[in-house]
Protein backbone atom coordinates (compact mmCIF):
# COMPACT_ATOMS: atom_id res chain seq x y z
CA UNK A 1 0.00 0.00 0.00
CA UNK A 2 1.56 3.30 -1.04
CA UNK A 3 1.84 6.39 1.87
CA UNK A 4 -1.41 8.21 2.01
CA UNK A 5 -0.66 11.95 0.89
CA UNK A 6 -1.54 14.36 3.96
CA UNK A 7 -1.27 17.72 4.28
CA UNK A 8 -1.07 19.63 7.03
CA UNK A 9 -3.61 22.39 8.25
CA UNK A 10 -1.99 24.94 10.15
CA UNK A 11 -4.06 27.75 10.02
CA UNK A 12 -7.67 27.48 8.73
CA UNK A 13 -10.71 30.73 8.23
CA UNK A 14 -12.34 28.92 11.80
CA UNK A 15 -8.98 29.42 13.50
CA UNK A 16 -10.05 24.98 13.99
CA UNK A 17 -6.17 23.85 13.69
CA UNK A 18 -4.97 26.84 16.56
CA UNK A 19 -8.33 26.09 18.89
CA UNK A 20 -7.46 22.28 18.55
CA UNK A 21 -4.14 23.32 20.88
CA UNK A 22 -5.95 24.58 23.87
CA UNK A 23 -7.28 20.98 24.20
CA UNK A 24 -4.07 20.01 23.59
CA UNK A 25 -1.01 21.18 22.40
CA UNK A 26 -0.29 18.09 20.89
CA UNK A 27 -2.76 17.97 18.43
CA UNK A 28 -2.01 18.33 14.52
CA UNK A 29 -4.73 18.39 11.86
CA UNK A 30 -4.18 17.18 8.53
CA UNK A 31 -6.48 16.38 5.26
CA UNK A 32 -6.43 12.98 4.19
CA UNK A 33 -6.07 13.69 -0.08
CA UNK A 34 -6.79 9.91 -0.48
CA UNK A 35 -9.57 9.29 1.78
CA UNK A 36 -11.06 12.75 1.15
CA UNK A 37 -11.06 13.77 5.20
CA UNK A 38 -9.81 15.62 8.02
CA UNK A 39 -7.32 14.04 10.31
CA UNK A 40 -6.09 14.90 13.97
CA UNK A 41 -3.50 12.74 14.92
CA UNK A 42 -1.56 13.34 17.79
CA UNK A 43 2.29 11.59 18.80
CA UNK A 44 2.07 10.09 15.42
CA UNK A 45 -0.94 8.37 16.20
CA UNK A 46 -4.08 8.44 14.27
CA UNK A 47 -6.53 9.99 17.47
CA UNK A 48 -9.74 11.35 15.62
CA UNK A 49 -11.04 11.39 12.04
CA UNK A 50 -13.45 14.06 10.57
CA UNK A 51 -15.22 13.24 7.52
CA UNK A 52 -17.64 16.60 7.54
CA UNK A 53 -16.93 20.29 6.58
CA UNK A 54 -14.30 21.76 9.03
CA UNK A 55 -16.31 23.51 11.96
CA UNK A 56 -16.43 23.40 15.45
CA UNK A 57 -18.08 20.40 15.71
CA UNK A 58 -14.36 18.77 15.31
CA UNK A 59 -13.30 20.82 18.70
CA UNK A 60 -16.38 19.14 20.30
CA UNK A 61 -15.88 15.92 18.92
CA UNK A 62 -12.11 16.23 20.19
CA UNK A 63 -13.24 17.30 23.61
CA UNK A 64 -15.32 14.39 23.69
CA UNK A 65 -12.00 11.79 23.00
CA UNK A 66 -10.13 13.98 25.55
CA UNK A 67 -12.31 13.65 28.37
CA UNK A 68 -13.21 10.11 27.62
CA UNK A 69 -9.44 8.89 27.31
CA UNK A 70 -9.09 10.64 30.22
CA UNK A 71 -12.32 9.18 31.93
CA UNK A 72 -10.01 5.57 31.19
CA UNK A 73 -6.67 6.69 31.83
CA UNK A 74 -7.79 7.77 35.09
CA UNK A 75 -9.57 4.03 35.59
CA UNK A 76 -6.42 2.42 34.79
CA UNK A 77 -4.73 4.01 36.92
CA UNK A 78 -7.22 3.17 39.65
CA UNK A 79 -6.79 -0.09 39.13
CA UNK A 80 -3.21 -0.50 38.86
CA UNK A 81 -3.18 1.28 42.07
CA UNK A 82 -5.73 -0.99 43.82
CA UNK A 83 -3.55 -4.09 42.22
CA UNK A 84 -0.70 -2.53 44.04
CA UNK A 85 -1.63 -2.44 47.34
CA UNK A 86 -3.48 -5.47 47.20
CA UNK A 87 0.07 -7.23 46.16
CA UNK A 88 1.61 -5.35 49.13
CA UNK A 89 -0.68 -6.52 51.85
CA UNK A 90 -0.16 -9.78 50.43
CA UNK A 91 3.30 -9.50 51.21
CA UNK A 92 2.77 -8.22 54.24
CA UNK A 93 0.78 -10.85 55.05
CA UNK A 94 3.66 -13.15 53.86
CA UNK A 95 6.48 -11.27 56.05
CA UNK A 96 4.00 -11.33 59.03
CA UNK A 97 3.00 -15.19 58.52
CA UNK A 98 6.86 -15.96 58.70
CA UNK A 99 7.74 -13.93 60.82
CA UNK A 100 5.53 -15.52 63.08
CA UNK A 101 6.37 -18.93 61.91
CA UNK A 102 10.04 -17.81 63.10
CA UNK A 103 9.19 -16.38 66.41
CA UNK A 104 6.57 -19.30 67.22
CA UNK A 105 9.86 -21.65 66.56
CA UNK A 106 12.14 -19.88 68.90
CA UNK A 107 9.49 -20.24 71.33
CA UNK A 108 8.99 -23.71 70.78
CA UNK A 109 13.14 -24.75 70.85
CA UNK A 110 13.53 -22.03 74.16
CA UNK A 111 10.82 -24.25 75.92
């Protein structure tokens, strides 16, 4: 498959490509010349696609992602950090189990 021809969109009559940056400054918009649309990809990653006129419903749509990614971002980290102290009261309750194993054995052999 040959390289899609983009083309970047830096400055637009809806200032869309400049607004895009307060979301994030990591946005870039492009318009897709084979697939006939707009692209915002972000990190070199593909993150929305815009087949209608460009307008503000693209900012919307783009606030939308934002929040939502950050809506499950948020979860995974949640969980992760649940995860993490679950696996560290398990160890506790490892070092405490032998721990008391030990001590219960130096009682038994001081007897």
């Amino acid at each position: 498959m040959r390289k899609e021809r983009l083309v970047e969109i830096r400055s637009d009559v809806f200032d869309i490509a400049d607004r895009m940056k307060e979301i994030d400054e990591g946005y870039s918009l492009y318009y897709n010349l084979d697939r006939k649309r707009y692209e915002v990809w972000k990190g070199g990653e593909l993150a929305v696609t815009w087949q209608e006129g460009l307008h503000a419903g693209l900012l919307s749509k783009l606030r939308e992602t934002a929040i939502r990614r950050r809506a499950e971002l948020l979860k995974e980290i949640e969980r992760s950090e649940e995860k993490a102290r679950r696996d560290e009261a398990h160890r506790m309750k490892e070092r405490i189990g032998e721990r008391t194993e030990d001590f219960m054995r130096s009682e038994w052999h001081s007897r």
